[in-house]
PDB file of N, CA and C in Angstrom:
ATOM      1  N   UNK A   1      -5.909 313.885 212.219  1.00  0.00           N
ATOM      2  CA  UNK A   1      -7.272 314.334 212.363  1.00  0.00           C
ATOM      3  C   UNK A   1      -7.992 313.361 213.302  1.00  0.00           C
ATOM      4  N   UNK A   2      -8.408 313.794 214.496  1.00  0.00           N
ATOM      5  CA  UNK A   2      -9.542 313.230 215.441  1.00  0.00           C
ATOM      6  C   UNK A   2     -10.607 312.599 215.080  1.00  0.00           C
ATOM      7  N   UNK A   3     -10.707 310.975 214.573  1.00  0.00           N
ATOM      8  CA  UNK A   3     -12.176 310.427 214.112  1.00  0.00           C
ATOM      9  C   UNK A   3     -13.491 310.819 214.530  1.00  0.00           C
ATOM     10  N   UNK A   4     -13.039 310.795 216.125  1.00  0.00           N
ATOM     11  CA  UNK A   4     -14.466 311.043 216.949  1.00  0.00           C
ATOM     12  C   UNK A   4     -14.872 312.565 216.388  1.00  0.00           C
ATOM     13  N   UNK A   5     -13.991 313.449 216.510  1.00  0.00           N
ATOM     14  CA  UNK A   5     -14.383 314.811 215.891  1.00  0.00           C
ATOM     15  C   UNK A   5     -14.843 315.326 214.267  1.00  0.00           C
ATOM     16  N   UNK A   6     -14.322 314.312 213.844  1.00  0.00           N
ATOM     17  CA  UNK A   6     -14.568 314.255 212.162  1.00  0.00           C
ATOM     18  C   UNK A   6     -16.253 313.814 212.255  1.00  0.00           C
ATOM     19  N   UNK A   7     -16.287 312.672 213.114  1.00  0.00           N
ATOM     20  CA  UNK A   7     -17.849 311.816 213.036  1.00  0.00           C
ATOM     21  C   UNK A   7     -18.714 313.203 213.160  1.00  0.00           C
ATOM     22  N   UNK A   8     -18.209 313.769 214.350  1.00  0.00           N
ATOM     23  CA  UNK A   8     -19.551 314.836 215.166  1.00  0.00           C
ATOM     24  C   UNK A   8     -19.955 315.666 213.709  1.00  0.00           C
ATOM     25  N   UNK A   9     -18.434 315.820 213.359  1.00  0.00           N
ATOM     26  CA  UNK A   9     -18.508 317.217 212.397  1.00  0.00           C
ATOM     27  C   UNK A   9     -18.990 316.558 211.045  1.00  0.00           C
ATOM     28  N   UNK A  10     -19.578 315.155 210.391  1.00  0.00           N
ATOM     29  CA  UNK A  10     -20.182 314.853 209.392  1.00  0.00           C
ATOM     30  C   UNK A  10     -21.648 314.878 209.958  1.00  0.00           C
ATOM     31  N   UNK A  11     -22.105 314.690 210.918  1.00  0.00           N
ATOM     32  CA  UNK A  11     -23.228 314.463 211.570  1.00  0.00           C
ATOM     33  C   UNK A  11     -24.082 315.733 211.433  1.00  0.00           C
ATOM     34  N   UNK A  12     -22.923 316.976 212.230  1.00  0.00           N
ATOM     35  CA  UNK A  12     -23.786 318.169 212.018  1.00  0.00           C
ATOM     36  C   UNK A  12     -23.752 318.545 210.386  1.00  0.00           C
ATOM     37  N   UNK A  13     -22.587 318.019 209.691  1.00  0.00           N
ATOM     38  CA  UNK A  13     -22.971 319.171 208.126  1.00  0.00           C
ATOM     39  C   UNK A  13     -24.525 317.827 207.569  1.00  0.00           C
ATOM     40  N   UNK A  14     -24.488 316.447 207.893  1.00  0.00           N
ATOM     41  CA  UNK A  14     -25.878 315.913 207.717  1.00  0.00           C
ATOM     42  C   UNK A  14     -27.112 316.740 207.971  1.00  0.00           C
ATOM     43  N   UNK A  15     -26.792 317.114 209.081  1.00  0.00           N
ATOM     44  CA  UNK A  15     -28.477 317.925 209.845  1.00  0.00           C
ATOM     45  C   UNK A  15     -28.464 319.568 209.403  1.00  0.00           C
ATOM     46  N   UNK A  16     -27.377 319.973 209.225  1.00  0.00           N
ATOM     47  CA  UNK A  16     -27.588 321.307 208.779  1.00  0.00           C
ATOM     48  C   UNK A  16     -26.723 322.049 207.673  1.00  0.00           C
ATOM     49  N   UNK A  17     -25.973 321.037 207.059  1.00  0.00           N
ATOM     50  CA  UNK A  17     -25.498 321.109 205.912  1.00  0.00           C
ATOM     51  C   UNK A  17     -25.995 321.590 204.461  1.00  0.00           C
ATOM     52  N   UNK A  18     -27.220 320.716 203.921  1.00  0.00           N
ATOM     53  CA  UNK A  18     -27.890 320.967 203.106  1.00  0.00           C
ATOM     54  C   UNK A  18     -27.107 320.706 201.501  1.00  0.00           C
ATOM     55  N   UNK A  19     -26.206 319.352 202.082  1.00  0.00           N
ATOM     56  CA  UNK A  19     -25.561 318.960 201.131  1.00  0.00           C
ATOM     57  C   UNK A  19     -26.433 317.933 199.956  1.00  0.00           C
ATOM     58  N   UNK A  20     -25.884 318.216 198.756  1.00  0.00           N
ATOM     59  CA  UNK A  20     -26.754 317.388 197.519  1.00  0.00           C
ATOM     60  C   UNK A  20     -25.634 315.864 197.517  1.00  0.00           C
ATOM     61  N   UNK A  21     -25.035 315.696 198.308  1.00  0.00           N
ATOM     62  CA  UNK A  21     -24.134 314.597 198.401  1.00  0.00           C
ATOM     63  C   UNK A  21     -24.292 314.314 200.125  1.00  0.00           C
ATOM     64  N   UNK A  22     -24.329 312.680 200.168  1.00  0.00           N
ATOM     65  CA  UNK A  22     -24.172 311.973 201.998  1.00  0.00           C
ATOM     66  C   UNK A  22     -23.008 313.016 202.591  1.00  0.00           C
ATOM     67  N   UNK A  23     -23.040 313.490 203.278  1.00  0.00           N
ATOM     68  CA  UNK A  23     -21.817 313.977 204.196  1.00  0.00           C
ATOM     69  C   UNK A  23     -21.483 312.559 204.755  1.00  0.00           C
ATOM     70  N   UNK A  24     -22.082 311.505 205.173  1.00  0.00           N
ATOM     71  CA  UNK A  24     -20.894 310.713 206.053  1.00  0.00           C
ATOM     72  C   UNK A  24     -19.714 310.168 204.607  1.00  0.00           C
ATOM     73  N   UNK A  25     -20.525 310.354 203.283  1.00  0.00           N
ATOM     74  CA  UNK A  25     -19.855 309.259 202.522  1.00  0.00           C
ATOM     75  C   UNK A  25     -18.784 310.464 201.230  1.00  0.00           C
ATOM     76  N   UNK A  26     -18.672 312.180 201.828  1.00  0.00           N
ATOM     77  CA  UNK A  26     -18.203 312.610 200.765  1.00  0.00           C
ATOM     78  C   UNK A  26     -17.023 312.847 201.260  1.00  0.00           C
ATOM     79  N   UNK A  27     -15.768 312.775 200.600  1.00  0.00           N
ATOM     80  CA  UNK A  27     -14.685 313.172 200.229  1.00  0.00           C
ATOM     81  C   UNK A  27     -14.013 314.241 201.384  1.00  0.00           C
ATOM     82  N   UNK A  28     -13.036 313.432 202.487  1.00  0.00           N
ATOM     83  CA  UNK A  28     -12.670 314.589 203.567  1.00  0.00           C
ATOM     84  C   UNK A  28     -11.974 315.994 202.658  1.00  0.00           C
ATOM     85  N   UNK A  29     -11.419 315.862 201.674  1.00  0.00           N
ATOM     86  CA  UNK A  29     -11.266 316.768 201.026  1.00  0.00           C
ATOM     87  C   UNK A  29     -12.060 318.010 199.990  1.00  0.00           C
ATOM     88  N   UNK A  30     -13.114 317.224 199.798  1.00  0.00           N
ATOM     89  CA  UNK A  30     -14.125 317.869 199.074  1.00  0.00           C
ATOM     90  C   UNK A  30     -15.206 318.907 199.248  1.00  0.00           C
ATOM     91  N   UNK A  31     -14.549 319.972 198.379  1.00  0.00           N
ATOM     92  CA  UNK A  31     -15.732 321.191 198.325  1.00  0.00           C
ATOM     93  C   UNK A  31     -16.730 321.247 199.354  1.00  0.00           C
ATOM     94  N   UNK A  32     -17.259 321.368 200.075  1.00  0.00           N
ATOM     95  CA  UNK A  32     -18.511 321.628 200.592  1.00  0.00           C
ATOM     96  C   UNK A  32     -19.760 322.367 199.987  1.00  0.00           C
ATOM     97  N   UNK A  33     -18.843 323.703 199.226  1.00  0.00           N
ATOM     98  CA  UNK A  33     -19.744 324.441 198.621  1.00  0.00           C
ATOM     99  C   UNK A  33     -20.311 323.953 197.543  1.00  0.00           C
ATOM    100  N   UNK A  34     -19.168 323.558 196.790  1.00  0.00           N
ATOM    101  CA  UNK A  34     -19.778 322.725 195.314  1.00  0.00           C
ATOM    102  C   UNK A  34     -20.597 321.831 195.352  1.00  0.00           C
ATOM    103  N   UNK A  35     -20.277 321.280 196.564  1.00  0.00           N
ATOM    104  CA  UNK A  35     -21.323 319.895 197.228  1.00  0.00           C
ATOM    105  C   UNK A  35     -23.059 320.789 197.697  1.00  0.00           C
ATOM    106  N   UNK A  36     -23.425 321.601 197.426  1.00  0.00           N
ATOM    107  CA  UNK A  36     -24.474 322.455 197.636  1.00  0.00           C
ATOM    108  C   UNK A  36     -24.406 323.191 198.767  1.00  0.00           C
ATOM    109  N   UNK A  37     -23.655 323.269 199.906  1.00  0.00           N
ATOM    110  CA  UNK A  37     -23.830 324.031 201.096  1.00  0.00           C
ATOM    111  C   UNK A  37     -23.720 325.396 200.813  1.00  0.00           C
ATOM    112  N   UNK A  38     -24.532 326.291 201.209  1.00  0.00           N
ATOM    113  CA  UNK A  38     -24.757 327.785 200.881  1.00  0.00           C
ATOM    114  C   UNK A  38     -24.243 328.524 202.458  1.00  0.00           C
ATOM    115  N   UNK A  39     -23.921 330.093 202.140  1.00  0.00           N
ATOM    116  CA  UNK A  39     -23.636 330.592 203.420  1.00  0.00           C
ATOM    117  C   UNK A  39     -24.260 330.309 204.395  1.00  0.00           C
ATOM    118  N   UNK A  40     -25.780 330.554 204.178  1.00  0.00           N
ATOM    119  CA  UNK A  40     -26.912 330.288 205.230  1.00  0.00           C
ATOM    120  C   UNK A  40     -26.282 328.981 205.968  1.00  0.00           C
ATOM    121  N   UNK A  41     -26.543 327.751 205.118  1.00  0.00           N
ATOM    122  CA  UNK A  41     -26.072 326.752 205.978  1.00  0.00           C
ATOM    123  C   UNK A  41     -24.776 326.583 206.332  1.00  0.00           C
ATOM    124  N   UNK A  42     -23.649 327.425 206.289  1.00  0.00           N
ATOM    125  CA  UNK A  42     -22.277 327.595 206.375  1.00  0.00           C
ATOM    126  C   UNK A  42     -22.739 328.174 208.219  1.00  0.00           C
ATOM    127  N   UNK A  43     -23.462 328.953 208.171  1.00  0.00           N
ATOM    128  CA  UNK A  43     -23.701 329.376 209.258  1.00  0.00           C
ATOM    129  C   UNK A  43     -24.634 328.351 210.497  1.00  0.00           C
ATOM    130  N   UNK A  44     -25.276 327.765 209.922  1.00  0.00           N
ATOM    131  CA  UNK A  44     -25.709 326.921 210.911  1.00  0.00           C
ATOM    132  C   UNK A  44     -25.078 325.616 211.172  1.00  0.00           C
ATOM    133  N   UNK A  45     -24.275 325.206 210.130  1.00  0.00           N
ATOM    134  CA  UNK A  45     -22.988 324.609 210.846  1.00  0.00           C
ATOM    135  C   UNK A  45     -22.414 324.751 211.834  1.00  0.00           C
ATOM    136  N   UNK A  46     -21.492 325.998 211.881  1.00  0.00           N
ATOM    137  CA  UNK A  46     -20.886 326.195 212.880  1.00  0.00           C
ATOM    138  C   UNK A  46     -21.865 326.632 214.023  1.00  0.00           C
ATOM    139  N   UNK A  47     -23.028 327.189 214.240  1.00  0.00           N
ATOM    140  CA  UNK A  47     -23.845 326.935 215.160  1.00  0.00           C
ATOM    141  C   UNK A  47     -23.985 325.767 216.232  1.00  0.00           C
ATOM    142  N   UNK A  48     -23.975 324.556 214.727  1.00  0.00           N
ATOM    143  CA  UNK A  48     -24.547 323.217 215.399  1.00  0.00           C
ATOM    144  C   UNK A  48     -23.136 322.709 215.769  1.00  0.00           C
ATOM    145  N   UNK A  49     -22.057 323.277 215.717  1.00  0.00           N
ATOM    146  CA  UNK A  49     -21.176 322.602 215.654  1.00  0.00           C
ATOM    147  C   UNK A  49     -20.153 323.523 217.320  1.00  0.00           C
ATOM    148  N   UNK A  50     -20.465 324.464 217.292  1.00  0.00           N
ATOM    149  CA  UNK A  50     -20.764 325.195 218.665  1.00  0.00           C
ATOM    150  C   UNK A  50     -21.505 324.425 219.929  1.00  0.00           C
ATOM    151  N   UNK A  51     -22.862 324.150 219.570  1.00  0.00           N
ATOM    152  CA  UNK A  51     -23.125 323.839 220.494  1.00  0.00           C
ATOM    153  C   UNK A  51     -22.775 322.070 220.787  1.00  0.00           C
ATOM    154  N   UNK A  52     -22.714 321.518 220.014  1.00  0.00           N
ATOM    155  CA  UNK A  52     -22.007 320.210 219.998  1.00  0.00           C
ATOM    156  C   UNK A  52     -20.590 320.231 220.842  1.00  0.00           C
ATOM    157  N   UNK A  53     -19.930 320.890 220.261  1.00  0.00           N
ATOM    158  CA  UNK A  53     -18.573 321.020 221.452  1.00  0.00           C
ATOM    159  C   UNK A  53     -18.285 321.856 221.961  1.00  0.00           C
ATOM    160  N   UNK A  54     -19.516 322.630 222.300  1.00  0.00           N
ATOM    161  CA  UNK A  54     -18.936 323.733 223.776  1.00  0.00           C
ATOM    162  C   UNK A  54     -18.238 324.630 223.596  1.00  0.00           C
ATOM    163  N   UNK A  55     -18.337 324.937 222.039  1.00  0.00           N
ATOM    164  CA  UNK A  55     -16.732 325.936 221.902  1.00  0.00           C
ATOM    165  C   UNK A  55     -17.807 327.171 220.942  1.00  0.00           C
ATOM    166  N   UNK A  56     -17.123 328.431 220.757  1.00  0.00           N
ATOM    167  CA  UNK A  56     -17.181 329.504 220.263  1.00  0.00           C
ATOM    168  C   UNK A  56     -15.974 329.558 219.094  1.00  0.00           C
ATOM    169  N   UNK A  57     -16.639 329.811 217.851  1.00  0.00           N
ATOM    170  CA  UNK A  57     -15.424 330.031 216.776  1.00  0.00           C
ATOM    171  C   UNK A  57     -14.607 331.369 216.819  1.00  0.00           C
ATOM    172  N   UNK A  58     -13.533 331.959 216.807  1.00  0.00           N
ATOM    173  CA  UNK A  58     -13.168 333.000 217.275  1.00  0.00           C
ATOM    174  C   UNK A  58     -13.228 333.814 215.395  1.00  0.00           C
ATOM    175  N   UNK A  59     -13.782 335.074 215.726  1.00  0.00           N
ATOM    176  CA  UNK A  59     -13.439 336.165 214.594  1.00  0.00           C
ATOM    177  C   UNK A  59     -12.639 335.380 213.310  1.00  0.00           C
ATOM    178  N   UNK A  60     -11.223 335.446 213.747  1.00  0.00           N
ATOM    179  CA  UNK A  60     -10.543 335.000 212.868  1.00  0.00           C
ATOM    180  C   UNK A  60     -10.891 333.572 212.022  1.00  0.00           C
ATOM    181  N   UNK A  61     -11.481 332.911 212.517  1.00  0.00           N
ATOM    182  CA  UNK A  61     -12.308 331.473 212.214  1.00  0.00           C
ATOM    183  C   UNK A  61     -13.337 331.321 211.046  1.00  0.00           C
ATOM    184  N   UNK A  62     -13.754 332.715 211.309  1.00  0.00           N
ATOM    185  CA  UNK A  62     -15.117 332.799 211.006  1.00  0.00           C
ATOM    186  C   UNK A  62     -15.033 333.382 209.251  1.00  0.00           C
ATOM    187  N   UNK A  63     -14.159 331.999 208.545  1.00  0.00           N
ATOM    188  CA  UNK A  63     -14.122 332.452 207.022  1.00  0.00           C
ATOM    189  C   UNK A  63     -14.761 331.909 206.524  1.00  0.00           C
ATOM    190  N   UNK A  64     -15.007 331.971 204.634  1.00  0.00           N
ATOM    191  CA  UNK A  64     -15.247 330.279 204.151  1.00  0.00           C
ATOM    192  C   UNK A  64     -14.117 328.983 203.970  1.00  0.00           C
ATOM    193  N   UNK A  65     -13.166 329.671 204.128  1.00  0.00           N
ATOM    194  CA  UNK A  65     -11.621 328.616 203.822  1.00  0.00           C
ATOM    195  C   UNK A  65     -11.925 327.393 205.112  1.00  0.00           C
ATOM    196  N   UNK A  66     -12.849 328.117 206.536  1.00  0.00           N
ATOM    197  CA  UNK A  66     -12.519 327.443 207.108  1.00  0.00           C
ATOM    198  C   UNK A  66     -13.521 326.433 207.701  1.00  0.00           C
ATOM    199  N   UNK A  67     -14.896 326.837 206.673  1.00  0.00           N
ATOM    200  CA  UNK A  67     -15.816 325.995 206.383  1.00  0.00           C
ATOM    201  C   UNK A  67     -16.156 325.202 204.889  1.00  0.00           C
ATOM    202  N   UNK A  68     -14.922 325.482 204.012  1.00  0.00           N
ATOM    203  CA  UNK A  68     -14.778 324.254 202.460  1.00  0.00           C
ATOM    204  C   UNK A  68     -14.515 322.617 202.490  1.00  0.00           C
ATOM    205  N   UNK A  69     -14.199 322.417 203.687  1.00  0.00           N
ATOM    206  CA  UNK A  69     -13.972 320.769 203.464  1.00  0.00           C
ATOM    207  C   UNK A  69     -14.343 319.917 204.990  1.00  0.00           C
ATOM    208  N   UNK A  70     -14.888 319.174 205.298  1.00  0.00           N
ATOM    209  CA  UNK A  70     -14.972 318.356 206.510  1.00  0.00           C
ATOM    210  C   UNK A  70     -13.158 318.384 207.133  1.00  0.00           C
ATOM    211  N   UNK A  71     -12.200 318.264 206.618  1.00  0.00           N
ATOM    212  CA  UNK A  71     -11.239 318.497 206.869  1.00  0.00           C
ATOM    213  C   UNK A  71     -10.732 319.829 207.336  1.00  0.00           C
ATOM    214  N   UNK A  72     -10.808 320.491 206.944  1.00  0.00           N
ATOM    215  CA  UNK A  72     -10.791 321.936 207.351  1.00  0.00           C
ATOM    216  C   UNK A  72     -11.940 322.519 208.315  1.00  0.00           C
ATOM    217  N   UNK A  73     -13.008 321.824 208.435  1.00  0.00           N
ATOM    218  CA  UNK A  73     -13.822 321.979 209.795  1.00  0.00           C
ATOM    219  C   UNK A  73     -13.335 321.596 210.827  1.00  0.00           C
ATOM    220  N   UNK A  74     -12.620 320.059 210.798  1.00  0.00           N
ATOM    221  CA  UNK A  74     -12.409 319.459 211.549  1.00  0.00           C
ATOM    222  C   UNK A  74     -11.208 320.083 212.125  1.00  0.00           C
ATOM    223  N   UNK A  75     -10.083 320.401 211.611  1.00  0.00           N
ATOM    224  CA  UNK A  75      -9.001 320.912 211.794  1.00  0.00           C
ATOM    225  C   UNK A  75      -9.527 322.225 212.500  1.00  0.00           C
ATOM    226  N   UNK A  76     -10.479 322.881 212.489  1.00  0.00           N
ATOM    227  CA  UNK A  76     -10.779 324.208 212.950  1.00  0.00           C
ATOM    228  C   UNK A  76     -11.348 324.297 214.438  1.00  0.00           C
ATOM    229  N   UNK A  77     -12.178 323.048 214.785  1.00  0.00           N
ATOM    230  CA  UNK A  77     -12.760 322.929 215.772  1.00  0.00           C
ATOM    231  C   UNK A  77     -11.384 321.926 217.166  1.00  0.00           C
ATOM    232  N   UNK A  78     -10.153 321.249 216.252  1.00  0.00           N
ATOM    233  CA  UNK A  78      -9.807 320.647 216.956  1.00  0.00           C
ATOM    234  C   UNK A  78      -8.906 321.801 217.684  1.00  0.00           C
ATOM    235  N   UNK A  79      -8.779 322.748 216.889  1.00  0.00           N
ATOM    236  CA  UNK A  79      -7.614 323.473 217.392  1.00  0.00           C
ATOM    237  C   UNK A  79      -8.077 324.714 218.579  1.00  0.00           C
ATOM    238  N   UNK A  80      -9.799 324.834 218.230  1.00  0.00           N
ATOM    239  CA  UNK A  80     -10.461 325.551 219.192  1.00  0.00           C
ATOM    240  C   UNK A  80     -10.864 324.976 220.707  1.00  0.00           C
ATOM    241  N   UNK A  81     -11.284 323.537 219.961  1.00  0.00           N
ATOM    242  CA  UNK A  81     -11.209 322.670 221.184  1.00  0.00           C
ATOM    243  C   UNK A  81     -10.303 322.622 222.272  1.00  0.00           C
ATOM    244  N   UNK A  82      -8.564 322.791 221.803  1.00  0.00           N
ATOM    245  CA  UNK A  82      -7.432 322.192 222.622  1.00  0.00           C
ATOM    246  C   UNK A  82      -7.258 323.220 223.126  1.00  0.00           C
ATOM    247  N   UNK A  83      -7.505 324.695 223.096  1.00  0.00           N
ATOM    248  CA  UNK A  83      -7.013 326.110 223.269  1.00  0.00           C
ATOM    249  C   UNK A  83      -7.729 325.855 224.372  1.00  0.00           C
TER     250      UNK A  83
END
């Protein structure tokens, strides 16, 4: 997993996350949802996280599996990134 890309991607679930837990300090494995993030902000994630790296999430992307963990964000954007 890409640090620099993990950082961006704790930064944006900070600003538009709407987590009841620090995103820099929760668990790369951990819930997001349980951690309070709701669809709404599921969606402005990947917004902020769009325009942060220039990329478009494709259809298939666009689950909750693939917005549940900073890990699984990260993994989602690196692989959109390299395409």
């Amino acid at each position: 997993m890409d640090s620099t890309i993990e950082a961006t991607v704790r930064s944006v679930l900070s600003e538009q996350g709407k987590l009841s837990e620090d995103a820099q300090s929760i668990a790369v494995d951990a819930d997001l949802y349980r951690a309070g993030m709701t669809s709404h902000a599921s969606v402005n994630v990947m917004l902020g996280l769009e325009d942060e790296f220039d990329i478009e999430f494709p259809e298939e992307r666009l689950t909750k599996a693939t917005f549940t963990s900073v890990a699984s964000i990260t993994e989602a954007v690196e692989a959109i990134h390299h395409d």
